[in-house]
Structure formats: structure tokens, C-alpha cells
N, C-alpha and C. Protein backbone atom coordinates (compact mmCIF):
# COMPACT_ATOMS: atom_id res chain seq x y z
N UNK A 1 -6.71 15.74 -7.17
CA UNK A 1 -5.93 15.69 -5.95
C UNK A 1 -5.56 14.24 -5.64
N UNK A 2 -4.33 13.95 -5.14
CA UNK A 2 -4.26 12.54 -4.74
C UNK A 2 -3.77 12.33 -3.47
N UNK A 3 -3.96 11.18 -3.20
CA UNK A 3 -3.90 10.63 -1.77
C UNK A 3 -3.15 9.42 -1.45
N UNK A 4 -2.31 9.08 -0.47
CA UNK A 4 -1.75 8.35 0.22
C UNK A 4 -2.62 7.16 0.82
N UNK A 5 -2.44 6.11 0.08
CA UNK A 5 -3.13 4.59 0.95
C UNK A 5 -1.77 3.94 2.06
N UNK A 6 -2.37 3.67 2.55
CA UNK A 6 -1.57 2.28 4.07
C UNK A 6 -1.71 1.15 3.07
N UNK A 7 -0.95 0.21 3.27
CA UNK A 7 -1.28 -1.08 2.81
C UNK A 7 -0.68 -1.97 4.09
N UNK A 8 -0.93 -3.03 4.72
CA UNK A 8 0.09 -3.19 5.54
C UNK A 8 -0.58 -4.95 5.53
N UNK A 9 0.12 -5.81 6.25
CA UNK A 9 0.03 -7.55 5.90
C UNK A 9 0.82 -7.85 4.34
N UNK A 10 1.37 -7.07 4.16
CA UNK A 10 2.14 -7.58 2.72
C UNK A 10 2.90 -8.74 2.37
N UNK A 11 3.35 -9.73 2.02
CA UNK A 11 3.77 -11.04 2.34
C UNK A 11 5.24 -10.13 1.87
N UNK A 12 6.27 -11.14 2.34
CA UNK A 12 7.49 -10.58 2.41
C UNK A 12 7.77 -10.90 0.77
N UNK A 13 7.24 -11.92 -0.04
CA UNK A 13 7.80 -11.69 -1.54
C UNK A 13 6.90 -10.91 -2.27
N UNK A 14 6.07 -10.27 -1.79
CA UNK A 14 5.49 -9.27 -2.56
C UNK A 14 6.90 -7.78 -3.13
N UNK A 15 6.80 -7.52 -4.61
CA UNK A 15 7.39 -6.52 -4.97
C UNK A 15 6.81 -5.02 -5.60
N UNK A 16 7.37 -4.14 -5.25
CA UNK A 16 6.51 -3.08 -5.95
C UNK A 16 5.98 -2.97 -6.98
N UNK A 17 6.18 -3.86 -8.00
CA UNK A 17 5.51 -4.14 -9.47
C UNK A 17 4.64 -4.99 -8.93
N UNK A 18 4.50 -5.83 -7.91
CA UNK A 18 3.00 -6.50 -7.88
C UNK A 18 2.18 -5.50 -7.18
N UNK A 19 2.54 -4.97 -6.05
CA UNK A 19 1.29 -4.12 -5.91
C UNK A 19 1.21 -3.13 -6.48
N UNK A 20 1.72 -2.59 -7.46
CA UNK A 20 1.41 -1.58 -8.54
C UNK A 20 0.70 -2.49 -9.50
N UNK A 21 0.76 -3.44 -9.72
CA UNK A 21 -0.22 -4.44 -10.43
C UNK A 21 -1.42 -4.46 -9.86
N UNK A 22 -1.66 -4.70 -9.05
CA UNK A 22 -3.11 -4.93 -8.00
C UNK A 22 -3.34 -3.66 -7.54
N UNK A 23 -3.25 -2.50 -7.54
CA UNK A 23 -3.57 -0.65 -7.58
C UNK A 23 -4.07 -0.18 -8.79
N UNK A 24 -3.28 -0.51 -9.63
CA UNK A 24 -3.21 -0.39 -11.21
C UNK A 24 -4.95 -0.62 -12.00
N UNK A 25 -5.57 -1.61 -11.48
CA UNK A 25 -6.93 -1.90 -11.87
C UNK A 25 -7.78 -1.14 -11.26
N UNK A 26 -7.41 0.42 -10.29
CA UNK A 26 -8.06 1.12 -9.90
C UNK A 26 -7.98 2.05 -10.33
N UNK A 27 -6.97 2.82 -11.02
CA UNK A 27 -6.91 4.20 -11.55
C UNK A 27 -5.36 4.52 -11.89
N UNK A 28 -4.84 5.41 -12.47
CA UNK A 28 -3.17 5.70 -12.31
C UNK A 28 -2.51 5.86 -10.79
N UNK A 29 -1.54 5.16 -10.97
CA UNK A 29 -0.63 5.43 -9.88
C UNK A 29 0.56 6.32 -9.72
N UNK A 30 0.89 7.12 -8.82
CA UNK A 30 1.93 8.05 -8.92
C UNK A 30 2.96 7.84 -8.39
N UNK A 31 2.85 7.04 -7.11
CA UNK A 31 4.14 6.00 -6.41
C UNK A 31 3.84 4.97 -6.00
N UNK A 32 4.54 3.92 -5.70
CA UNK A 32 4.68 2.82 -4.73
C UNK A 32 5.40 2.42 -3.54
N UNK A 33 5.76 3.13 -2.74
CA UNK A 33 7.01 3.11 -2.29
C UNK A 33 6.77 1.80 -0.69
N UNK A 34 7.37 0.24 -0.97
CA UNK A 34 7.07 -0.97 0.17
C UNK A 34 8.58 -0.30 1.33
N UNK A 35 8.57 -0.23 2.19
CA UNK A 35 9.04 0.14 3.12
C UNK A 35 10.14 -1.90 3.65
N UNK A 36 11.70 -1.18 3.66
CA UNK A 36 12.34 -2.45 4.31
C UNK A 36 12.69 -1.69 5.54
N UNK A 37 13.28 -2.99 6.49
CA UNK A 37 14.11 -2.44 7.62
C UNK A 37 15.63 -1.92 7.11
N UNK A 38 15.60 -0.64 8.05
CA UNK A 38 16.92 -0.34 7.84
C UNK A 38 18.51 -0.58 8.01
N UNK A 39 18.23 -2.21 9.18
CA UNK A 39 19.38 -2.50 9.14
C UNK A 39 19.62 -3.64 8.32
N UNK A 40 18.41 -4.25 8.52
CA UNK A 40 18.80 -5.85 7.70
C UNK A 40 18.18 -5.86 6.03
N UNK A 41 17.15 -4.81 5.90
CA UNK A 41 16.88 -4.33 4.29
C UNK A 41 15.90 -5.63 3.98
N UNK A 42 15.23 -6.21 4.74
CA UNK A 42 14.12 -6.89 4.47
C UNK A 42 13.24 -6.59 4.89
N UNK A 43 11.61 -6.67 3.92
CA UNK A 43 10.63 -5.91 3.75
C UNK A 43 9.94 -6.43 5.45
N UNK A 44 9.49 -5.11 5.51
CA UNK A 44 8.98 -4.77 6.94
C UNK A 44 7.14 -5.10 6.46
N UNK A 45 6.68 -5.13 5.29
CA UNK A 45 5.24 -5.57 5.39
C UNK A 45 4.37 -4.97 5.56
N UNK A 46 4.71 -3.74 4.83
CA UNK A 46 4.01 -2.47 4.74
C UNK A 46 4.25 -1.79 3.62
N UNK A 47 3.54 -0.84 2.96
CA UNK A 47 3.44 0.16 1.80
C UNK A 47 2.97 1.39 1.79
N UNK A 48 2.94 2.13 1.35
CA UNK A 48 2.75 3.43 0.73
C UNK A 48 2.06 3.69 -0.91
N UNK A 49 0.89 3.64 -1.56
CA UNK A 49 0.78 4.12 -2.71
C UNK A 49 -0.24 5.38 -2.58
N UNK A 50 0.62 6.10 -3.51
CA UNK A 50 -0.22 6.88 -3.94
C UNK A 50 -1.10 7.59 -5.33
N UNK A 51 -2.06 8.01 -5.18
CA UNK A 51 -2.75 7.60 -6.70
C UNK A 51 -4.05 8.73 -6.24
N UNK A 52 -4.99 8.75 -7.38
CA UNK A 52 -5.89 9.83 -7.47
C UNK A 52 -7.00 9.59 -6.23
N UNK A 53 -7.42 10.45 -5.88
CA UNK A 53 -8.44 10.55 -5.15
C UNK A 53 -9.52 9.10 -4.84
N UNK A 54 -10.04 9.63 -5.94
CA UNK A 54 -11.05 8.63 -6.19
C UNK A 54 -10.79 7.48 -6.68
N UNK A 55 -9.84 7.23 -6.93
CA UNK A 55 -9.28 6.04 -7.24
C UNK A 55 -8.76 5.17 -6.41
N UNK A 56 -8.61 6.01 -5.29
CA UNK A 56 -7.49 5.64 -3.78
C UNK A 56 -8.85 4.76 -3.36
N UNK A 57 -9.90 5.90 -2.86
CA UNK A 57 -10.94 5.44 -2.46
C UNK A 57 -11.62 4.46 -2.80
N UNK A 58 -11.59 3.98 -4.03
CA UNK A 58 -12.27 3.20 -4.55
C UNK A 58 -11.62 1.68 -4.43
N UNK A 59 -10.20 1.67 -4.92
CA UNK A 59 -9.13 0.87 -4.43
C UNK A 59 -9.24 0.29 -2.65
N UNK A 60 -9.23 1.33 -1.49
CA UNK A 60 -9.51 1.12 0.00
C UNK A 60 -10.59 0.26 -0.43
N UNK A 61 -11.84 0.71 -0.56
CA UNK A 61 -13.39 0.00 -0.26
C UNK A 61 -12.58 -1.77 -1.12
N UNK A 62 -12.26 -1.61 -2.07
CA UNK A 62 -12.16 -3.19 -2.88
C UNK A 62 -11.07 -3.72 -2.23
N UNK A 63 -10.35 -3.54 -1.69
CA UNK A 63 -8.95 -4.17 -1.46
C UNK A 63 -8.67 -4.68 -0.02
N UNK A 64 -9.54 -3.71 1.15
CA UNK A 64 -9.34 -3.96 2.81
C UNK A 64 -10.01 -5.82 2.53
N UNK A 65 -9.00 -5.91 3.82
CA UNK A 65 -9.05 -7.33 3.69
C UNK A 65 -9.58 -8.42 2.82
N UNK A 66 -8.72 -8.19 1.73
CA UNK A 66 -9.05 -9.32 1.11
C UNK A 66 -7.42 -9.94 0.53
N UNK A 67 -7.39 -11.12 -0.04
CA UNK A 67 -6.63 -12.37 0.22
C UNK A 67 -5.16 -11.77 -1.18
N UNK A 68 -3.87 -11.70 -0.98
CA UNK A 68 -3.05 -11.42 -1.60
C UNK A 68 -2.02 -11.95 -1.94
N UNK A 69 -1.53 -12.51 -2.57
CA UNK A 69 -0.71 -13.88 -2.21
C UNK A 69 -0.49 -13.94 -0.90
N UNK A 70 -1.81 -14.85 -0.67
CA UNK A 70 -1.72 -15.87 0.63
C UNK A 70 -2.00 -15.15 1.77
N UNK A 71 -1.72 -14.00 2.00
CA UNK A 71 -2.38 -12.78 3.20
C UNK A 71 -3.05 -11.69 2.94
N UNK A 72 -4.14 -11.68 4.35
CA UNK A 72 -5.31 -10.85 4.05
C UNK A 72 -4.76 -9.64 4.22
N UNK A 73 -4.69 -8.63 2.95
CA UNK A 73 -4.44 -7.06 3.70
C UNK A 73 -4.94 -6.16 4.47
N UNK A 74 -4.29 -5.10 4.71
CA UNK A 74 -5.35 -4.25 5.49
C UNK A 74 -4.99 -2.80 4.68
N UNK A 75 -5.90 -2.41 3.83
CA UNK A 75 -5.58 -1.30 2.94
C UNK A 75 -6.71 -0.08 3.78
N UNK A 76 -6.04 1.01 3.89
CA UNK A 76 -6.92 2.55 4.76
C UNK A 76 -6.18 3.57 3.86
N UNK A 77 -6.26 4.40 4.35
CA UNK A 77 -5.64 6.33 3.91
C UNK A 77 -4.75 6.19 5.17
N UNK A 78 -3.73 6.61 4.47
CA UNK A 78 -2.31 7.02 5.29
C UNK A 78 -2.82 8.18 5.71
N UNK A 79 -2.53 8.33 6.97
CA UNK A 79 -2.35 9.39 8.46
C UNK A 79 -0.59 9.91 8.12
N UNK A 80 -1.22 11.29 8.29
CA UNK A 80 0.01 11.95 8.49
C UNK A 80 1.28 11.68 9.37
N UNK A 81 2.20 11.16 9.72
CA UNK A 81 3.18 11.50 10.72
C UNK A 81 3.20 11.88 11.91
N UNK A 82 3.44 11.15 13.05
CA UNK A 82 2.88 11.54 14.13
C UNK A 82 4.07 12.75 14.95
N UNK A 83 3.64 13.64 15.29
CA UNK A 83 5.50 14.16 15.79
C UNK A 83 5.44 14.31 17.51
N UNK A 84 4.75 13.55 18.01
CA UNK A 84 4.89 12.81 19.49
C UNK A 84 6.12 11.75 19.60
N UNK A 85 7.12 12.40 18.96
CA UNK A 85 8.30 11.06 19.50
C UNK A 85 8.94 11.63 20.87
């Protein structure tokens, strides 16, 4: 089964091949998807990967705050969608 990580503090030249690089030493990955703004299309400093279970997990415990080019992340399990808009 796999699961959805948060990544969020992403430095703005971070690219999806680097943090699929730095995920990658945890288990297979199935997406990456870094989130830009939609009007101006520069990275908003946040991510989406998703990858196996236990691999996610294992990835969260090693990865929450620690140092990534130059900023500390904050890696959790993505929460569903909130539909309180």
C-alpha cells in the first residue's frame, strides 16, 4: 500500500529530481509532484511524494527537520483535503 508524504520548507531551487533523489534512499517512489503558484508558476515550497508504506514512514522519521540545501524541512503524511471551503 502506499502513502502520500507533506514535504514543505523546500528552497525555491530545489527540483523534482532532487527530491526524488533524497526519497529515493528510502524505498521506490511512485510520484513527486513540487507544487508552483498558479499565477506566477514559481515554486510555492511545498511537495507531494508518494512511495510505499514503509518506506514513506521510514523516510518521515529520517527526513523531519533536517537541513536540505540550506533549509530545514518539515516532512509528515499528507492529510486528506479539507472540504470546509
Amino acid at each position: 500500500m502506499s502513502m502520500t508524504i507533506y514535504v514543505a520548507n523546500l528552497p525555491d531551487s530545489a527540483t523534482e529530481q532532487d527530491v526524488q533523489s533524497l526519497f529515493n534512499t528510502f524505498g521506490k517512489i511512485e510520484s513527486v509532484k513540487l507544487i508552483t503558484d498558479s499565477e506566477t508558476g514559481k515554486p510555492s515550497g511545498f511537495g507531494f511524494i508518494e512511495m510505499e508504506e514503509e518506506a514513506a514512514n521510514k523516510a518521515i522519521k529520517e527526513l523531519d527537520d533536517t537541513e536540505f540545501q540550506g533549509q530545514k524541512l518539515q516532512v509528515n503524511q499528507a492529510r486528506g483535503r479539507s472540504t470546509n471551503r
